[in-house]
C-alpha atoms as a PDB file:
ATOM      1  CA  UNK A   1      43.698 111.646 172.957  1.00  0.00           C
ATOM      2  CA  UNK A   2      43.416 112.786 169.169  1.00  0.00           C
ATOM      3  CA  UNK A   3      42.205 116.086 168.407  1.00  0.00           C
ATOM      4  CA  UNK A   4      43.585 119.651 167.548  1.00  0.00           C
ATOM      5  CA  UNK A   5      47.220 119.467 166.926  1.00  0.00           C
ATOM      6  CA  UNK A   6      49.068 122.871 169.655  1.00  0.00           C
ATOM      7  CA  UNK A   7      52.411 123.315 167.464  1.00  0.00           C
ATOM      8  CA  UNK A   8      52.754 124.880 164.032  1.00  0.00           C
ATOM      9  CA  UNK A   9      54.347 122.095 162.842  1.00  0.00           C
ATOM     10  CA  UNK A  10      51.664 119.883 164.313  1.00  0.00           C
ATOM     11  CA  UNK A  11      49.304 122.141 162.799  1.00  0.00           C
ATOM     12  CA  UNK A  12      51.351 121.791 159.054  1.00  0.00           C
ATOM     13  CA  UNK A  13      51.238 117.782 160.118  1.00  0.00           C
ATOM     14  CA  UNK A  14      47.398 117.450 160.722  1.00  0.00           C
ATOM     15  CA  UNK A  15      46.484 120.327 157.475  1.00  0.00           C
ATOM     16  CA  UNK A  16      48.564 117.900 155.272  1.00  0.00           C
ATOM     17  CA  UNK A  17      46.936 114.807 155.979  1.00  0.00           C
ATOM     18  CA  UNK A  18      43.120 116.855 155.371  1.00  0.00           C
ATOM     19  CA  UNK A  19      44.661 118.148 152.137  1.00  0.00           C
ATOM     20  CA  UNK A  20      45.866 114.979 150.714  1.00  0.00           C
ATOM     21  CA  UNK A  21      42.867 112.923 151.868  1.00  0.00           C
ATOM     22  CA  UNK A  22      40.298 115.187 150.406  1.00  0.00           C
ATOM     23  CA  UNK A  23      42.460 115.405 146.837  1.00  0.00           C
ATOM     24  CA  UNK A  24      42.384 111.685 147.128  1.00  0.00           C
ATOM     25  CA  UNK A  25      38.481 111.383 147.643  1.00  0.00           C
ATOM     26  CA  UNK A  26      37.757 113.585 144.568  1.00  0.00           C
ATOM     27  CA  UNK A  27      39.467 111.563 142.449  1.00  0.00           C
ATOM     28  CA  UNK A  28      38.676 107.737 143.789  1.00  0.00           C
ATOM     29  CA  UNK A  29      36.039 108.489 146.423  1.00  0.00           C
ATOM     30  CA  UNK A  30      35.931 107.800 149.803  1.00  0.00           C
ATOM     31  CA  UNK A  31      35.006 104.575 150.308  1.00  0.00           C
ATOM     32  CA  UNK A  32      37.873 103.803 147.535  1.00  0.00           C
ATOM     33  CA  UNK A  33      40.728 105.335 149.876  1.00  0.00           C
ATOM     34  CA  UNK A  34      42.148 103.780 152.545  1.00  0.00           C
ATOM     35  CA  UNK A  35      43.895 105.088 155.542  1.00  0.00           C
ATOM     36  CA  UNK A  36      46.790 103.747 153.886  1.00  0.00           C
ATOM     37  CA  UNK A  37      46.975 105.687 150.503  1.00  0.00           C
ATOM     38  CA  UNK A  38      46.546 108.975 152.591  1.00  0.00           C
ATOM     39  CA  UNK A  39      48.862 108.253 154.713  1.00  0.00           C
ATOM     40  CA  UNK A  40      51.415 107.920 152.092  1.00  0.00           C
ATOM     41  CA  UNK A  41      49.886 110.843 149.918  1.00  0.00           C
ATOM     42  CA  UNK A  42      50.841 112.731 153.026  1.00  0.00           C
ATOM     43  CA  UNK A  43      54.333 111.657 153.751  1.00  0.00           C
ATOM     44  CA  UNK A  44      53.000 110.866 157.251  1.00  0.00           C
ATOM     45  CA  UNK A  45      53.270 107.839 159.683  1.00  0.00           C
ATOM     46  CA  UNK A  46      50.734 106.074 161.432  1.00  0.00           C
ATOM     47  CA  UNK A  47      51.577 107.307 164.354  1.00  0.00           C
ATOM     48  CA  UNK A  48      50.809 110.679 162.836  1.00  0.00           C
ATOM     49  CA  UNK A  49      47.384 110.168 161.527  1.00  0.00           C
ATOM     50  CA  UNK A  50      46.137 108.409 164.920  1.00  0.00           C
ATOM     51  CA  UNK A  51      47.350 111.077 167.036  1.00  0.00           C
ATOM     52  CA  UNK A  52      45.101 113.504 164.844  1.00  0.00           C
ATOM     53  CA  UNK A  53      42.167 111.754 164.264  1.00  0.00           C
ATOM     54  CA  UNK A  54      40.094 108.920 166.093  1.00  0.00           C
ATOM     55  CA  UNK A  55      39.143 107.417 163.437  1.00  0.00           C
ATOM     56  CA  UNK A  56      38.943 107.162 159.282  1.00  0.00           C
ATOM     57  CA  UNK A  57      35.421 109.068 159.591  1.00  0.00           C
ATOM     58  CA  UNK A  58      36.922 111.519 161.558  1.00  0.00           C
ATOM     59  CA  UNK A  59      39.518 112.321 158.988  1.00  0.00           C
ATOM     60  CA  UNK A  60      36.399 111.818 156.364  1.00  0.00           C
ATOM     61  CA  UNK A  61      34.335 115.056 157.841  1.00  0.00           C
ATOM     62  CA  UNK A  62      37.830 116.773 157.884  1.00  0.00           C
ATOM     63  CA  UNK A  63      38.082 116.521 154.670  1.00  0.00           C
ATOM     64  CA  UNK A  64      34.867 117.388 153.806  1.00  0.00           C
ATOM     65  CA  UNK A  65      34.431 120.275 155.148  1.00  0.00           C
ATOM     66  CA  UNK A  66      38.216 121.364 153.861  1.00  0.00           C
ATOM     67  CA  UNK A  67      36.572 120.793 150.461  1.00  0.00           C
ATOM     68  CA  UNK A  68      33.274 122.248 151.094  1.00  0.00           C
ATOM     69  CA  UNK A  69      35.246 125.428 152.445  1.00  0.00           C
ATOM     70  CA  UNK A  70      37.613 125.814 149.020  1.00  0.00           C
ATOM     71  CA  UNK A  71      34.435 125.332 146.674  1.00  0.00           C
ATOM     72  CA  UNK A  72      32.593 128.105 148.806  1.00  0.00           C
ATOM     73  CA  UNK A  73      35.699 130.116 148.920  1.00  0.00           C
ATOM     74  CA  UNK A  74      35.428 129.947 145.088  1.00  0.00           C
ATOM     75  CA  UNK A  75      31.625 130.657 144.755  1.00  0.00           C
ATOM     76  CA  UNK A  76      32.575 133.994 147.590  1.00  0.00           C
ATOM     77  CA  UNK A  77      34.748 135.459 144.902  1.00  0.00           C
ATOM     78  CA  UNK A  78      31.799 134.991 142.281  1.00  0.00           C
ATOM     79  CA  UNK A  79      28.518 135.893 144.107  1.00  0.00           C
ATOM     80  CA  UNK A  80      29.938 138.094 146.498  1.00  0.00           C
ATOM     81  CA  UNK A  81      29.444 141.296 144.657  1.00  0.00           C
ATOM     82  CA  UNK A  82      26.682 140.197 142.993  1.00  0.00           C
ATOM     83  CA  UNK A  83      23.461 143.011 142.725  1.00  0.00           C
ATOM     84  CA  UNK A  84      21.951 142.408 139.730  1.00  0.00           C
ATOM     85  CA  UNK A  85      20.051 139.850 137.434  1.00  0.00           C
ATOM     86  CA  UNK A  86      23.330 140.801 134.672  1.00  0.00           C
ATOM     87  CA  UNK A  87      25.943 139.969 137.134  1.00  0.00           C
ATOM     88  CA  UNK A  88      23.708 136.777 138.541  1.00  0.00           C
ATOM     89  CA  UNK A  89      23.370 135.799 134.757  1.00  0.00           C
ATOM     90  CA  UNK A  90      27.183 136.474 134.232  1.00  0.00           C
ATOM     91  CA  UNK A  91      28.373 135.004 137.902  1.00  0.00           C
ATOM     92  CA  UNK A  92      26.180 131.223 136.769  1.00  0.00           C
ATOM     93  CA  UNK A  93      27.413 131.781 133.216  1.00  0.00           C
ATOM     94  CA  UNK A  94      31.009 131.330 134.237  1.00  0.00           C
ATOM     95  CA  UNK A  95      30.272 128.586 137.116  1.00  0.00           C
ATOM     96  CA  UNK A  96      28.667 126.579 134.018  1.00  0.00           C
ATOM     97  CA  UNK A  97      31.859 127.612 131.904  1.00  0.00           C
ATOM     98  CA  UNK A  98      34.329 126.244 135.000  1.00  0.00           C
ATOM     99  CA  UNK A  99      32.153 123.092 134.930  1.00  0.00           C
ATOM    100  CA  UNK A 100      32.620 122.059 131.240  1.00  0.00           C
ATOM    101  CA  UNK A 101      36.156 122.823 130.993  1.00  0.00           C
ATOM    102  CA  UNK A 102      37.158 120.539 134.468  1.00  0.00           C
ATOM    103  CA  UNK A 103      35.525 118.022 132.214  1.00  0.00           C
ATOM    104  CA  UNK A 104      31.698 117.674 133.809  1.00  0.00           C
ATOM    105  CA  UNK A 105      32.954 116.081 137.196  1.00  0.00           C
ATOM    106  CA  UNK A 106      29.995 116.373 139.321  1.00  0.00           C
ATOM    107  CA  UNK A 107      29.417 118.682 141.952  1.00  0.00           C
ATOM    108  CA  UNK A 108      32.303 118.925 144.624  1.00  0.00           C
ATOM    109  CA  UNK A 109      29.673 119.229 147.404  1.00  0.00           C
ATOM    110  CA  UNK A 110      26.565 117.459 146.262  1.00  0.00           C
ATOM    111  CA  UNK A 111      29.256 114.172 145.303  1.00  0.00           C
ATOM    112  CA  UNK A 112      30.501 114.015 148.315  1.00  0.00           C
ATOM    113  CA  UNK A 113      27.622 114.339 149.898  1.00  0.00           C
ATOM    114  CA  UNK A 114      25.494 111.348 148.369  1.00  0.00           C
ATOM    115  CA  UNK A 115      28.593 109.575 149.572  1.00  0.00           C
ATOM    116  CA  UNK A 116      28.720 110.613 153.232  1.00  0.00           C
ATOM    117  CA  UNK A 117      24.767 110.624 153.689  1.00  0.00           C
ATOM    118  CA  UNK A 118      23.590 108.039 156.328  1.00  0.00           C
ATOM    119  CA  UNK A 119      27.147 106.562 156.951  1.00  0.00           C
ATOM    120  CA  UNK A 120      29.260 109.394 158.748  1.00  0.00           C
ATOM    121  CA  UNK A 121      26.887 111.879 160.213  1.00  0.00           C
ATOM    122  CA  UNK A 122      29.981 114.437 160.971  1.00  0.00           C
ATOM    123  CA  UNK A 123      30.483 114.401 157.328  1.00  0.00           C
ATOM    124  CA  UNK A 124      27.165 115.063 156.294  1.00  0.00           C
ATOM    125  CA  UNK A 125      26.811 117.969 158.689  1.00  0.00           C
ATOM    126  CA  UNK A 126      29.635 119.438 156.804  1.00  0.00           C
ATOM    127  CA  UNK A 127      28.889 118.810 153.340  1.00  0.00           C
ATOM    128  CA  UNK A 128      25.199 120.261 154.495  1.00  0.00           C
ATOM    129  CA  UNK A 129      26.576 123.176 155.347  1.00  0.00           C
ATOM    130  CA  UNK A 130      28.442 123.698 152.235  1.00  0.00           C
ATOM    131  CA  UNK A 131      25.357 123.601 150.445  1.00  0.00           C
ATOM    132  CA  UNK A 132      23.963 126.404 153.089  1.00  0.00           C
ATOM    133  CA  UNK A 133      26.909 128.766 152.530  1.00  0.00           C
ATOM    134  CA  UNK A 134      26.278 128.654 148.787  1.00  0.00           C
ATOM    135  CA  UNK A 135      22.655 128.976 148.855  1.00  0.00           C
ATOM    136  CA  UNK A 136      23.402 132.309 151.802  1.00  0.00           C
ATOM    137  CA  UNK A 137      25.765 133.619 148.706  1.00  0.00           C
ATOM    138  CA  UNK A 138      22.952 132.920 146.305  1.00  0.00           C
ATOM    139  CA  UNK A 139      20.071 134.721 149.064  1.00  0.00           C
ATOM    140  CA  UNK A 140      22.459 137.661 149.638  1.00  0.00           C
ATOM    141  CA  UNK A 141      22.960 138.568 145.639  1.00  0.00           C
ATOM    142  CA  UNK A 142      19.032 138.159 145.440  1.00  0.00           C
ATOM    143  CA  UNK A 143      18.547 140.347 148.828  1.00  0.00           C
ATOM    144  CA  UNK A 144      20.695 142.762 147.144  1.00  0.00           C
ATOM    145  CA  UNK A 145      19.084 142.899 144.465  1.00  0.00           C
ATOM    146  CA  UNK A 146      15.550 143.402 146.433  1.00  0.00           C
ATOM    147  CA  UNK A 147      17.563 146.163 147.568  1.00  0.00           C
ATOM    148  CA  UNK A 148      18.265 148.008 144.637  1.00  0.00           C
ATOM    149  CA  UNK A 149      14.455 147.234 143.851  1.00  0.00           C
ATOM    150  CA  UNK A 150      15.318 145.380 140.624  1.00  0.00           C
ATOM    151  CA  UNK A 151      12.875 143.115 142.137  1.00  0.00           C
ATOM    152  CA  UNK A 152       9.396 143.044 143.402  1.00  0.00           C
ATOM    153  CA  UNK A 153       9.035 143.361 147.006  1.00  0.00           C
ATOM    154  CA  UNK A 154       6.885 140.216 147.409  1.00  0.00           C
ATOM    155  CA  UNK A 155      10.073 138.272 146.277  1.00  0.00           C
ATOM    156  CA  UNK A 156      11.299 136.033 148.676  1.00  0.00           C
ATOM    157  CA  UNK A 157      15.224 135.862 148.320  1.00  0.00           C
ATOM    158  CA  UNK A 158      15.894 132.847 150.641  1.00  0.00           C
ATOM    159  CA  UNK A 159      13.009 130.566 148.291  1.00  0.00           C
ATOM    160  CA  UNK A 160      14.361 131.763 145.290  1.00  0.00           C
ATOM    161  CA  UNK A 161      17.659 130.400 146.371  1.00  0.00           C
ATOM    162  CA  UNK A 162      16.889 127.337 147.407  1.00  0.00           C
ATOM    163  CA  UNK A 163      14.788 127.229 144.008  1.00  0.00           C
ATOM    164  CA  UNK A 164      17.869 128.103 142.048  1.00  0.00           C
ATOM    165  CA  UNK A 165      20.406 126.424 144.255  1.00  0.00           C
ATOM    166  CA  UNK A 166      18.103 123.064 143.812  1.00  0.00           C
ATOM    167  CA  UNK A 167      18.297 123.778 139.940  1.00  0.00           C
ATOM    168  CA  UNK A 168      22.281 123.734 139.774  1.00  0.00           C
ATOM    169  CA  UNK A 169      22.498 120.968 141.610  1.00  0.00           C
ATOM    170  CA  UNK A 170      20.225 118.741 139.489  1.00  0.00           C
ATOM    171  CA  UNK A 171      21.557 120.594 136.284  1.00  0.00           C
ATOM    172  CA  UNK A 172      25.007 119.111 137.180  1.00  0.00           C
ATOM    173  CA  UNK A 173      23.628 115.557 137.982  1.00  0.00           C
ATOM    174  CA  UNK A 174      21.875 115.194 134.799  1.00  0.00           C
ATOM    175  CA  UNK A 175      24.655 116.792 133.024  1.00  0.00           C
ATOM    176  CA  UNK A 176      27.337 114.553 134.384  1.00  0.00           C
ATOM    177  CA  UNK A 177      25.491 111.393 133.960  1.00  0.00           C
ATOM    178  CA  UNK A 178      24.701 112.292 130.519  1.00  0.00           C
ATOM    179  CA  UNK A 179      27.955 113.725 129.121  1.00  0.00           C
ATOM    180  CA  UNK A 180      26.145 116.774 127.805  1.00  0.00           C
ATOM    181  CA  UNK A 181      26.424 120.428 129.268  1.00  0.00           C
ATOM    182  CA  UNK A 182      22.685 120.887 127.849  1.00  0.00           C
ATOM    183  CA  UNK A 183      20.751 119.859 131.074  1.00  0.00           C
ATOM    184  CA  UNK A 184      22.792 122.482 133.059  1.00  0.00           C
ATOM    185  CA  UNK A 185      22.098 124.849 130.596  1.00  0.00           C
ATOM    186  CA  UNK A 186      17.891 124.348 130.757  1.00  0.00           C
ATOM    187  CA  UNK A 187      18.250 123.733 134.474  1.00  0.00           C
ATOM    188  CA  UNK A 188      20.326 127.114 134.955  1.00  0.00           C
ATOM    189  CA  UNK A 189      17.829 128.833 132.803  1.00  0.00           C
ATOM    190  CA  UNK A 190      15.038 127.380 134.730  1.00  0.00           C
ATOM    191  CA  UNK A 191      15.870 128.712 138.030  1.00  0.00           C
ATOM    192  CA  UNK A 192      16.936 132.435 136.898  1.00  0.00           C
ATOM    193  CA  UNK A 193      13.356 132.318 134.982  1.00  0.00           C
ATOM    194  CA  UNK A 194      11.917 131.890 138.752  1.00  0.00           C
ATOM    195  CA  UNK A 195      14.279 134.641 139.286  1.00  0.00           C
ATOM    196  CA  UNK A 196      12.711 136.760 136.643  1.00  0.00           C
ATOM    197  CA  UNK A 197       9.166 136.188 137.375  1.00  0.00           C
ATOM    198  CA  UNK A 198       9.915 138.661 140.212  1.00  0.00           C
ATOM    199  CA  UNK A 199      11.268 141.591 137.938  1.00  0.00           C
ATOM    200  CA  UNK A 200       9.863 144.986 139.257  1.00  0.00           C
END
């Protein structure tokens, strides 16, 4: 029966397939890649992929939430540390930076999400709680903030995160459908403004 591979090499085997799959459904998509293409991606064998995983879907969620996992990783090393408006300012300023130079892509999480919702509810689960990692990273800089009393104490870190969270998101919709980094910018600047309404 597929599931968790007990070897190292197994292990390697299974993390390979994830790896390749989830490069291959940033670039085409997933409903663009077949079994097939990852399977060669990976150097594997049939044999190989159905020993690991049940299913395409299975390997789908895998993948997912190996991608959701690296973006969060990323957004760690930004917000981790974050305690102030400056360094929440400074933190967004170079996410928006990352975003123009890779070309406007979309978001990593929120694309692969639309794609996953109401077909492959393992999937969405993951991608769902990609987005709740960030927005926890996002809570904890504000909480931190609260902390330092930078702001008010009727400020409500886990709202303003959604708030901002919510703004990125659509920022990076707009901006990728329009080819123009300025509706990240005013949708950026619209969430830290929530942000700042609750300056002590």
């Amino acid at each position: 029966m597929p599931g968790e591979p007990i070897t190292r090499r197994g292990r390697a085997s299974r993390e390979r397939i994830v790896e390749r799959a989830a490069e291959l459904f940033a670039e085409r998509g997933i409903a663009a890649t077949s079994v097939d293409e990852v399977i060669a991606a990976a150097g594997a064998g049939k044999g190989q992929f159905y020993h690991y995983f049940r299913s395409r879907d299975e390997l789908a969620a895998a993948a997912v939430g190996y991608r959701c996992a690296q973006v969060v990783a990323a957004l760690t090393q930004s917000l981790g540390g974050v305690s102030s408006l400056a360094g929440l300012e400074q933190a967004l300023e170079g996410f928006i930076a990352g975003f123009e130079q890779a070309g406007l892509p979309g978001c990593p999480i929120g694309t692969l999400a639309t794609e996953v919702a109401g077909r492959n509810e393992d999937a969405r689960l993951q991608a769902a709680a990609g987005f709740d990692a960030w927005e926890q990273l996002l809570a904890s800089a504000l909480e931190r903030m609260c902390q330092r009393e930078e702001l008010r104490a009727d400020a409500s870190p886990a709202v303003l995160a959604t708030g901002l969270l919510a703004s990125i998101e659509g920022g990076m919709v707009l901006s990728q459908a329009r080819k123009d980094m300025a509706s990240l910018r005013v949708a950026v600047e619209a969430g830290l403004a929530q942000v700042r309404a609750y300056l002590s």
